[in-house]
C-alpha atoms as a PDB file:
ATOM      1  CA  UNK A   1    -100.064 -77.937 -34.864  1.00  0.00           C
ATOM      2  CA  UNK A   2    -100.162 -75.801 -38.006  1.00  0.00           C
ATOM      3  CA  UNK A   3     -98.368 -76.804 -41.331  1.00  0.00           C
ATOM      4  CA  UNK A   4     -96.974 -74.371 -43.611  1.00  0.00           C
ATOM      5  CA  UNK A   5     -95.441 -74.446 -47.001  1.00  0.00           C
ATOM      6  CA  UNK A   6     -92.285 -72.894 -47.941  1.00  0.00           C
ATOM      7  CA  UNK A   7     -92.775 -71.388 -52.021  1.00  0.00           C
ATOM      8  CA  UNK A   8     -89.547 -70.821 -54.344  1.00  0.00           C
ATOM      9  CA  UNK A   9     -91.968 -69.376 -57.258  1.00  0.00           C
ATOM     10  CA  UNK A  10     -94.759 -71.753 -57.196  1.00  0.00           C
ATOM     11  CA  UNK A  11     -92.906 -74.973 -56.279  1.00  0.00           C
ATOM     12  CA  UNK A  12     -92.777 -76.736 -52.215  1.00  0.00           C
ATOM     13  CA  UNK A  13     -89.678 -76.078 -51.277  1.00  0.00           C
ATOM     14  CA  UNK A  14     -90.079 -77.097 -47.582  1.00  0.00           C
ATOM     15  CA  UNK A  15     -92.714 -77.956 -45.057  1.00  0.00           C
ATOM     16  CA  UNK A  16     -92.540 -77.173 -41.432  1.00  0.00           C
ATOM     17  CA  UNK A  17     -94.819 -77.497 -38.502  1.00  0.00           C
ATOM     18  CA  UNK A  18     -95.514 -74.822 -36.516  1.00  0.00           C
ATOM     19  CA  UNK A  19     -97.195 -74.255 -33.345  1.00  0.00           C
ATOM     20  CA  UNK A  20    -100.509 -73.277 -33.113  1.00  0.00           C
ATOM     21  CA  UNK A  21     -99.213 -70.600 -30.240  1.00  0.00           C
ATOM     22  CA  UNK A  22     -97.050 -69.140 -33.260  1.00  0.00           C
ATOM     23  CA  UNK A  23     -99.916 -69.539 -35.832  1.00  0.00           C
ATOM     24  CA  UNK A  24    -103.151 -68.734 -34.481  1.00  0.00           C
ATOM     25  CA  UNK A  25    -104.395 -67.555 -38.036  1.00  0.00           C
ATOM     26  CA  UNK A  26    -102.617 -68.054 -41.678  1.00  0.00           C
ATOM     27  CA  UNK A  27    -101.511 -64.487 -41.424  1.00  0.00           C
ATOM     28  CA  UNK A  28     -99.642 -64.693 -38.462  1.00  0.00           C
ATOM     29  CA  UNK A  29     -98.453 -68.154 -38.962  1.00  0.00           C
ATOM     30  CA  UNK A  30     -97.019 -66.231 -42.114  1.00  0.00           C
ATOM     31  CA  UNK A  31     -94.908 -63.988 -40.431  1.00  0.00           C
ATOM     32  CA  UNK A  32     -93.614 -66.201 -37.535  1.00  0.00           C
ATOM     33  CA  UNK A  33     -92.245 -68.390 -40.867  1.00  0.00           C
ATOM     34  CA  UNK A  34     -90.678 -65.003 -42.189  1.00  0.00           C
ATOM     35  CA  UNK A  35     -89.255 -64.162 -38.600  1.00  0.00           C
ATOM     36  CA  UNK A  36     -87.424 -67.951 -38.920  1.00  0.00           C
ATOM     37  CA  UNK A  37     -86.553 -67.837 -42.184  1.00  0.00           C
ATOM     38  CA  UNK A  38     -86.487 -64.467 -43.799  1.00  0.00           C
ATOM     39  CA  UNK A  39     -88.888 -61.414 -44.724  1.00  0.00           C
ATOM     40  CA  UNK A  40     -87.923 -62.425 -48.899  1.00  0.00           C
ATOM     41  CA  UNK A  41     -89.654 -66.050 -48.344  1.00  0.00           C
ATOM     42  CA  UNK A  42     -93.262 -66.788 -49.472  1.00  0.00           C
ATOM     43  CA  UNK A  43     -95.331 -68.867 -47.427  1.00  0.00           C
ATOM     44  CA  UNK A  44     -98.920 -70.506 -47.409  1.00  0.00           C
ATOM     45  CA  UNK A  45    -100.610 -72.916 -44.730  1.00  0.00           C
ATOM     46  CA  UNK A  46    -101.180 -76.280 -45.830  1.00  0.00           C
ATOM     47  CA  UNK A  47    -103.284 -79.154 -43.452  1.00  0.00           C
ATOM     48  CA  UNK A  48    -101.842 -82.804 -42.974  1.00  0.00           C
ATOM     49  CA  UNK A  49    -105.568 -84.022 -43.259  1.00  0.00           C
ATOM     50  CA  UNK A  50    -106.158 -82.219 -47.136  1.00  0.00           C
ATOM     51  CA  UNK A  51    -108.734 -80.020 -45.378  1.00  0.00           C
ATOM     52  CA  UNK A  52    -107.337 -76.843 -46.846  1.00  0.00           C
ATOM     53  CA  UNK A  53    -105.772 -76.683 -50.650  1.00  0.00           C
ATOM     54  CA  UNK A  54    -106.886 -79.891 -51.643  1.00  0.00           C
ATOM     55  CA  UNK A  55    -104.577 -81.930 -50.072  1.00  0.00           C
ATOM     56  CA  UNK A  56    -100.666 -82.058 -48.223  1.00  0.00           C
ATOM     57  CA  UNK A  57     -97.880 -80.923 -50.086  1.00  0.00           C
ATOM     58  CA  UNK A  58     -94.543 -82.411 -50.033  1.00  0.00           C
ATOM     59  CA  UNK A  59     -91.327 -81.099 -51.679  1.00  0.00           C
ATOM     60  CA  UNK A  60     -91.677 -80.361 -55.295  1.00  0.00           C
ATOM     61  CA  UNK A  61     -95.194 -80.065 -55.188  1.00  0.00           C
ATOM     62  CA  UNK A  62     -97.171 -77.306 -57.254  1.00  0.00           C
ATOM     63  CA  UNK A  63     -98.915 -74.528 -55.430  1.00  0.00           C
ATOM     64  CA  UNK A  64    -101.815 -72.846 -57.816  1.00  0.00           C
ATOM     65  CA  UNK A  65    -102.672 -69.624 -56.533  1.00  0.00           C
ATOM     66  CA  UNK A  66    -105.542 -69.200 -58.296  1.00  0.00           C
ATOM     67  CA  UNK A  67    -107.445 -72.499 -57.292  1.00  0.00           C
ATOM     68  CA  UNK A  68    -105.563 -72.080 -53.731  1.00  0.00           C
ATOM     69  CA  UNK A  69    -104.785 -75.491 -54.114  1.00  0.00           C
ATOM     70  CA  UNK A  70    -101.504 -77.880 -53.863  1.00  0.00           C
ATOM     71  CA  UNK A  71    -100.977 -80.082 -57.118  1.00  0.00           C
ATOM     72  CA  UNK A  72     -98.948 -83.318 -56.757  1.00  0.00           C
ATOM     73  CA  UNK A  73     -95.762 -84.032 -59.302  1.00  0.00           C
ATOM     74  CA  UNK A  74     -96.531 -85.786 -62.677  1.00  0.00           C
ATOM     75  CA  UNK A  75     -96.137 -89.045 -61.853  1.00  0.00           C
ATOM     76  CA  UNK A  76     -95.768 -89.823 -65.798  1.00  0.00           C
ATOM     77  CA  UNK A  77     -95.233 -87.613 -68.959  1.00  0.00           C
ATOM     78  CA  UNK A  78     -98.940 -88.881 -70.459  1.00  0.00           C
ATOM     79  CA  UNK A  79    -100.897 -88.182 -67.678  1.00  0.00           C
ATOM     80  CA  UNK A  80    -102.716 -84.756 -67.729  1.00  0.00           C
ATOM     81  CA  UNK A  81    -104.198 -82.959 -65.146  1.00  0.00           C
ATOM     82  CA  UNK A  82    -108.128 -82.744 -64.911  1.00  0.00           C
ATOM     83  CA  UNK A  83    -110.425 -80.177 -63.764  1.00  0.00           C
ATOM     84  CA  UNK A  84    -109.918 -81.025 -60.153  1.00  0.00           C
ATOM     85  CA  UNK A  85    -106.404 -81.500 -60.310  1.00  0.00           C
ATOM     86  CA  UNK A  86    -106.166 -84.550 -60.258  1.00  0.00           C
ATOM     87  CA  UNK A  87    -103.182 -85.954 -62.493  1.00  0.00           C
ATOM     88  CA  UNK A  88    -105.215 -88.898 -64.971  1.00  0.00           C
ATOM     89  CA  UNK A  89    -103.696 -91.355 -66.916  1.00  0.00           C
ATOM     90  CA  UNK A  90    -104.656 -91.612 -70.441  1.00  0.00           C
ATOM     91  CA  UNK A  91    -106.536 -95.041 -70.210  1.00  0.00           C
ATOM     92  CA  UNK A  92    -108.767 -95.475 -67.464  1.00  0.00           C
ATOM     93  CA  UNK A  93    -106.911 -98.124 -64.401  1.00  0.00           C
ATOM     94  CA  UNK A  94    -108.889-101.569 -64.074  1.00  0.00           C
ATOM     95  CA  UNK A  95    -109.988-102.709 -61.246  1.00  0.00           C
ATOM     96  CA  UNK A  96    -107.172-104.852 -59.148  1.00  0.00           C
ATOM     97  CA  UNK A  97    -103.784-104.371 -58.813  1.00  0.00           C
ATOM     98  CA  UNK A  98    -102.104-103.236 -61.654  1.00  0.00           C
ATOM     99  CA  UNK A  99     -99.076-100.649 -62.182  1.00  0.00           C
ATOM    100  CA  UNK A 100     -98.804 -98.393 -65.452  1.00  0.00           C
ATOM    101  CA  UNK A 101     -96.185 -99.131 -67.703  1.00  0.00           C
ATOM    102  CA  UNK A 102     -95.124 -95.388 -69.413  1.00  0.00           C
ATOM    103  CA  UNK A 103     -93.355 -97.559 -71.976  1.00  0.00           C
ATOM    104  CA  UNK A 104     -96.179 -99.608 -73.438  1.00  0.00           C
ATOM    105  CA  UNK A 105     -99.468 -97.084 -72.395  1.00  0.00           C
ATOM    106  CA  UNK A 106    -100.940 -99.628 -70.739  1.00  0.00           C
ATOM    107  CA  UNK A 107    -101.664-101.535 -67.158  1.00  0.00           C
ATOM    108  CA  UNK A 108     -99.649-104.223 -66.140  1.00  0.00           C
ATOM    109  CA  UNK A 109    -101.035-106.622 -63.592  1.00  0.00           C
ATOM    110  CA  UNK A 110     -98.792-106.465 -60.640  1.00  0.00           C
ATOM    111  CA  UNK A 111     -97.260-110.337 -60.063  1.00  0.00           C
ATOM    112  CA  UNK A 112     -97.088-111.809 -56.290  1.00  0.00           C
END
């Protein structure tokens, strides 16, 4: 089965499967998308594994044309994205279980 990822600019709008009868290639996986849902929507192939575009997208993901890859929401308004877009926090997570606190900029051991 081939995945594919509906645009609206450069945000995931949707993700469908698709079979791989229908989708041989990216290009014609393309156009059976258009045939379902309309010659005005953009489309690009995405892989369930993170084999192609750096890894799945899900719904209001970022699609970067340039690096052909799929960037995951901001999980918090400090974090910035790094070269391999990759979102980082601004202090580096210790090692255990610990959850960042936006609030405070730091990591908070996780109780239980």
């Amino acid at each position: 089965m081939a995945h594919f990822a509906k645009l609206n600019g450069n945000m995931v709008a949707e993700v469908i499967v698709v079979n791989d009868a229908e989708a041989p290639n990216e290009s014609e996986g393309i156009a059976f998308c258009k045939s379902l849902y309309g010659d005005d929507t953009e489309w690009v192939k995405c892989s369930y594994t993170g084999s192609i575009r750096k890894q799945f997208p899900g719904i209001g993901y970022t699609y970067d044309a340039s690096a052909e890859v799929f960037i995951a929401p901001q999980p918090y308004s400090s974090w910035t994205l790094d070269a391999n877009h990759d979102w980082q926090p601004p202090v580096a997570k210790p090692e255990g279980n610990y959850e960042w606190d936006e609030q405070s900029q730091i990591w908070k051991p996780l109780s239980g």
